[in-house]
Structure formats: C-alpha cells, structure tokens
Protein backbone atom coordinates (compact mmCIF):
# COMPACT_ATOMS: atom_id res chain seq x y z
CA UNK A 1 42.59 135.92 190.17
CA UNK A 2 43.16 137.48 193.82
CA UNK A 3 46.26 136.56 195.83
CA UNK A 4 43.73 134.00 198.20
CA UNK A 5 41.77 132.66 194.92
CA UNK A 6 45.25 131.36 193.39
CA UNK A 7 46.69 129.88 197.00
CA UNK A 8 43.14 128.04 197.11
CA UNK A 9 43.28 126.76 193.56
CA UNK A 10 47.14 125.36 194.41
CA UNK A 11 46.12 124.00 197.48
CA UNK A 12 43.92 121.84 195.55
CA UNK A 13 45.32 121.10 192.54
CA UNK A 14 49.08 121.36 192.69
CA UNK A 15 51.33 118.67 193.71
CA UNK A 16 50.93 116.43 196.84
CA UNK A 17 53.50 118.37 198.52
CA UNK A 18 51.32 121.68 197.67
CA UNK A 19 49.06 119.86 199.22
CA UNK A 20 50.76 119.02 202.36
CA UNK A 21 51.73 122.40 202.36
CA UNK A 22 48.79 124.92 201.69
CA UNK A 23 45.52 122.96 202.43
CA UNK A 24 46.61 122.99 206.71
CA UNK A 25 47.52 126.76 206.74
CA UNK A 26 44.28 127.36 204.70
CA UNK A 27 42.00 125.51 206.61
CA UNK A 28 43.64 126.84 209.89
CA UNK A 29 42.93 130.82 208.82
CA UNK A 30 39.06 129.60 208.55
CA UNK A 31 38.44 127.62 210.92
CA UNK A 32 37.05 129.04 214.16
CA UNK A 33 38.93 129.32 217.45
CA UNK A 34 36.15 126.63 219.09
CA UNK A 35 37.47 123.84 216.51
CA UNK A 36 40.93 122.64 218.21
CA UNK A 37 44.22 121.86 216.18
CA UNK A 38 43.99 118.28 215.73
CA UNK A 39 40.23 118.33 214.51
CA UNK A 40 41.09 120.33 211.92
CA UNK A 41 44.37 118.34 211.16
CA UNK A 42 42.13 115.07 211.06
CA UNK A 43 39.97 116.48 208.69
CA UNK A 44 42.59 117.72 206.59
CA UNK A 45 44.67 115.06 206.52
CA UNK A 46 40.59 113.15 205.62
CA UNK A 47 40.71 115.36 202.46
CA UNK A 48 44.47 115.18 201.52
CA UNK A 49 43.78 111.47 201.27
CA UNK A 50 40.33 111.52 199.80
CA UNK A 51 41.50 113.54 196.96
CA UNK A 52 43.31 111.13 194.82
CA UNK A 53 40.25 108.81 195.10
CA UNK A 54 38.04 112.16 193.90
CA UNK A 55 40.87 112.04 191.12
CA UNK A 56 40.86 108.72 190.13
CA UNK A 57 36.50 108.10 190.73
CA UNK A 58 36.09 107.92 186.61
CA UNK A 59 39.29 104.84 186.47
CA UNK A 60 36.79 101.94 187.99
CA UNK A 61 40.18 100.15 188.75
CA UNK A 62 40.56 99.56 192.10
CA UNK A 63 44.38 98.95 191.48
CA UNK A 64 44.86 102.51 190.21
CA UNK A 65 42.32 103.50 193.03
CA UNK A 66 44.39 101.82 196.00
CA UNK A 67 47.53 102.80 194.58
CA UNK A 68 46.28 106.55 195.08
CA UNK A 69 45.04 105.70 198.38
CA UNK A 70 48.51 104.68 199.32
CA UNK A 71 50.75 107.40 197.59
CA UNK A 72 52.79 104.99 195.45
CA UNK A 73 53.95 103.58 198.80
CA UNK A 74 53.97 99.86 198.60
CA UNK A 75 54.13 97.96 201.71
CA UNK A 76 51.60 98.15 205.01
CA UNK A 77 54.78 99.22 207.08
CA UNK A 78 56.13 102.12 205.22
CA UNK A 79 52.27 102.84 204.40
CA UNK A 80 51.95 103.32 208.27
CA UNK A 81 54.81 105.10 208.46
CA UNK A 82 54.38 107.21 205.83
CA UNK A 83 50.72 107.82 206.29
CA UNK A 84 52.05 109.02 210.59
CA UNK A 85 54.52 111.10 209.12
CA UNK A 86 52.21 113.10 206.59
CA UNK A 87 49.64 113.65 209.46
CA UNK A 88 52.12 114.81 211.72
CA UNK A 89 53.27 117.30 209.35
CA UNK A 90 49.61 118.24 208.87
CA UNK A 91 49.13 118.77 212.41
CA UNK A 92 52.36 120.88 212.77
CA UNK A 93 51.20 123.18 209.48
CA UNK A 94 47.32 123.74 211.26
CA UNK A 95 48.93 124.37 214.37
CA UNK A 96 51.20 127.15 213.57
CA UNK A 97 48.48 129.09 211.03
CA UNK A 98 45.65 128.05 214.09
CA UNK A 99 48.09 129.97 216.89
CA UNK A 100 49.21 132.67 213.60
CA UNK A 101 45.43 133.49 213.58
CA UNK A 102 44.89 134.01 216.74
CA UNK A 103 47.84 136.00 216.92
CA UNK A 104 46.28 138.18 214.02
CA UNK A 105 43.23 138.85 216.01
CA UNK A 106 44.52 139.56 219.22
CA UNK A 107 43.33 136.51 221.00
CA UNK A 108 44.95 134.14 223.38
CA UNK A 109 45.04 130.32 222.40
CA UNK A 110 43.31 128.27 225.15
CA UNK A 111 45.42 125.51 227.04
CA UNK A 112 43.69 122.23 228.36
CA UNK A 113 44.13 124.15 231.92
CA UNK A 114 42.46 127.01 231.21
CA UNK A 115 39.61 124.90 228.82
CA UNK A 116 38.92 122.10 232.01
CA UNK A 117 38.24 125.53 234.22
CA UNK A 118 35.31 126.47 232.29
C-alpha cells in the first residue's frame, strides 16, 4: 500500500478525529483551485457526518442511527455547538492544504477583490 493509499484508507476508516483530521487536507490537495474553501469544507463536513449513518445503514434503529448523527452528544445545544465547532475546524484544515496546494504549484490564491474584478 503507497504512502497516499494508506492516508486515504485512515481518512475513512480511522477514528472520528482521523477523520476530522485527514479527510479536509485530502479533499483540499484534489480539489481544483475554481472550488473555494468553504465549498469544499461544506461538503466535507456533508461526508464526515454522513458516514456514521453509511456505518450504521444495516442497524434499522433509528436510535442507534440518530445517536451517530449526533456524535454521542446529547442535547440540541451542545449538538449546535459541537456540530459549529467540528465545521470550523474543517474549514481551518481545507483552508490551509487549499492555500498549501497552491503554494505547491506556484499559484496565487484569489481574494474576493481580485475575484469581483473579473
């Protein structure tokens, strides 16, 4: 197994902090410099949450399937909370490997200013 096969297979099936972790920075080194940061965070943090229901789609209990849905958290509040702060981390993670990429290739990353010009 190559060095990128066995980062892809922990991204998706480590722990939820693997998760958190390597599924941003992977998705960020694909994606393409038209698709902005927080697209690619809100599709990321759309599969970091789908995934336990993927996980749990042979249990047909919708306690055990809500429960994944929610990460063990228990209350709407600290749901809310909790659900912000994951998709802010996210967003910081596809950030940083979105500008590391460009970086890599020698390009420039384009700023609202420069994008409203065009």
């Amino acid at each position: 197994m190559t060095d990128a096969e066995s980062l892809f297979a922990l991204a998706f099936t480590g722990s939820d902090a693997h998760r958190v972790l390597w599924l941003p920075l992977l998705a960020s080194l694909f994606a393409t410099t038209r698709v902005k940061p927080w697209m690619l965070a809100l599709a990321v943090f759309a599969i970091d949450r789908a995934w336990p229901l993927l996980a749990m789609i042979g249990a047909y209990e919708p306690g055990v399937i809500f429960s994944a849905l929610r990460g063990g958290v228990t209350s709407l509040p600290s749901d809310i909370i909790w659900l912000a702060l994951r998709f802010l981390a996210m967003f910081a993670l596809v950030e940083i490997g979105w500008r590391l990429r460009l970086m890599l290739h020698g390009q420039r990353p384009v700023t609202t200013a420069a994008s409203a010009a065009d």
